[in-house]
Protein backbone atom coordinates (compact mmCIF):
# COMPACT_ATOMS: atom_id res chain seq x y z
CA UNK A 1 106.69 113.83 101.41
CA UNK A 2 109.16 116.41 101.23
CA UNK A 3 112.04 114.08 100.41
CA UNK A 4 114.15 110.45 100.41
CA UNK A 5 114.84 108.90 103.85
CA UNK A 6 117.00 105.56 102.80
CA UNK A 7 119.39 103.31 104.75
CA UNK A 8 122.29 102.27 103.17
CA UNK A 9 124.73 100.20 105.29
CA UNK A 10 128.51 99.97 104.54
CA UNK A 11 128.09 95.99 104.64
CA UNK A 12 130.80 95.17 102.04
CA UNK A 13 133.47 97.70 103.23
CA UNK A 14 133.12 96.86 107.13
CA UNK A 15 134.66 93.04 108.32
CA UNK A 16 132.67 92.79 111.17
CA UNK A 17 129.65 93.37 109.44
CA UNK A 18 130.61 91.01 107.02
CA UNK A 19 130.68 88.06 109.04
CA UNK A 20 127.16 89.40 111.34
CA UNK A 21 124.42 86.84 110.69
CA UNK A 22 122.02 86.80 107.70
CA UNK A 23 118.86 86.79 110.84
CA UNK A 24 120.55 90.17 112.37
CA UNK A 25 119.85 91.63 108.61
CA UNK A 26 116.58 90.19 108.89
CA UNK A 27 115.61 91.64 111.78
CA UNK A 28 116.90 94.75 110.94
CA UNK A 29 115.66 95.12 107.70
CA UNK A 30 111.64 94.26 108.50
CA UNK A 31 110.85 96.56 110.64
CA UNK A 32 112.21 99.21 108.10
CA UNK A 33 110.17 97.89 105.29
CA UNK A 34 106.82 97.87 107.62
CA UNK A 35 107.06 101.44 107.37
CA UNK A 36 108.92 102.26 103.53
CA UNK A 37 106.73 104.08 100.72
CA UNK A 38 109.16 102.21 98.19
CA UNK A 39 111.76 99.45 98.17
CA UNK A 40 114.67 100.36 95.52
CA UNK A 41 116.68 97.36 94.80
CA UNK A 42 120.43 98.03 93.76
CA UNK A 43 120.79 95.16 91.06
CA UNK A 44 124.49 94.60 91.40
CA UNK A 45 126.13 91.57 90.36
CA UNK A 46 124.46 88.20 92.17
CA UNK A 47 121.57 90.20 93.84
CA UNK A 48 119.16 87.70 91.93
CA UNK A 49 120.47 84.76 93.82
CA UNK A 50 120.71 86.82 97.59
CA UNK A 51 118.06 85.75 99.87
CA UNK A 52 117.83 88.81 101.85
CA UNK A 53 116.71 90.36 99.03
CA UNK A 54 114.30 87.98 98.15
CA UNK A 55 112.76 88.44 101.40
CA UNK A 56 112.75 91.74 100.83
CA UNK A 57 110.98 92.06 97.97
CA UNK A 58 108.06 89.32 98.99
CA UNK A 59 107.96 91.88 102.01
CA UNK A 60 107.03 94.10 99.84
CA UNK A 61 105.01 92.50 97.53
CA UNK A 62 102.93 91.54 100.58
CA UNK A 63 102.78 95.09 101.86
CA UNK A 64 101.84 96.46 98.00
CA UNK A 65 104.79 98.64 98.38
CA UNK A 66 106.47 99.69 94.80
CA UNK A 67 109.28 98.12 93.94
CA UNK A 68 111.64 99.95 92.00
CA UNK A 69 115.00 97.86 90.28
CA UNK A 70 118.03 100.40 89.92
CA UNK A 71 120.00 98.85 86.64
CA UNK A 72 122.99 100.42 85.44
CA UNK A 73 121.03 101.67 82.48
CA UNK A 74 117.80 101.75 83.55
CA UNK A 75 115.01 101.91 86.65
CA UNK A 76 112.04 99.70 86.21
CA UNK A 77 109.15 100.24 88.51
CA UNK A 78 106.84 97.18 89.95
CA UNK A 79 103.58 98.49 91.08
CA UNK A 80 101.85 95.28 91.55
CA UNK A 81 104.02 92.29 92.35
C-alpha cells in the first residue's frame, strides 16, 4: 500500500446530514469496513456511548481488522479485539 484512503464525512457541520437516519450510516459505513486494512476511531467527546461506533468496531473485531483509537495525546493500537 502506497498510502491512506479514509472517508471522513462533514456530519456535524452539514443540517441535512444531521437529521439522515442512524440505518443510512449503517449502510453506508459496512460496506466500507468489508474492505478497510484499519479502522481509526476519532475518540472525541461521547464517542464511547455512540452506537455507530460500536458497530463499527464489533465490525471490525469480527473481520480481525486493527483497530487503532486516535486520543488527543496518544494512538493505541488493538490488534486482537
Amino acid at each position: 500500500m502506497t498510502g491512506v484512503q479514509t472517508c471522513a464525512l462533514p456530519i456535524c457541520i452539514d443540517k441535512y446530514l444531521k437529521r439522515l437516519p442512524p440505518n443510512f450510516w449503517y449502510e453506508f459505513d459496512e460496506p466500507m469496513l468489508y474492505s478497510a486494512e484499519a479502522l481509526f476511531v476519532l475518540c472525541l467527546e461521547g464517542w464511547e456511548e455512540s452506537k455507530g461506533v460500536a458497530t463499527e468496531i464489533k465490525i471490525a473485531g469480527d473481520r480481525n481488522i486493527p483497530i487503532l483509537f486516535l486520543r488527543e495525546t496518544s494512538v493505541e493500537l488493538v490488534v486482537d479485539k
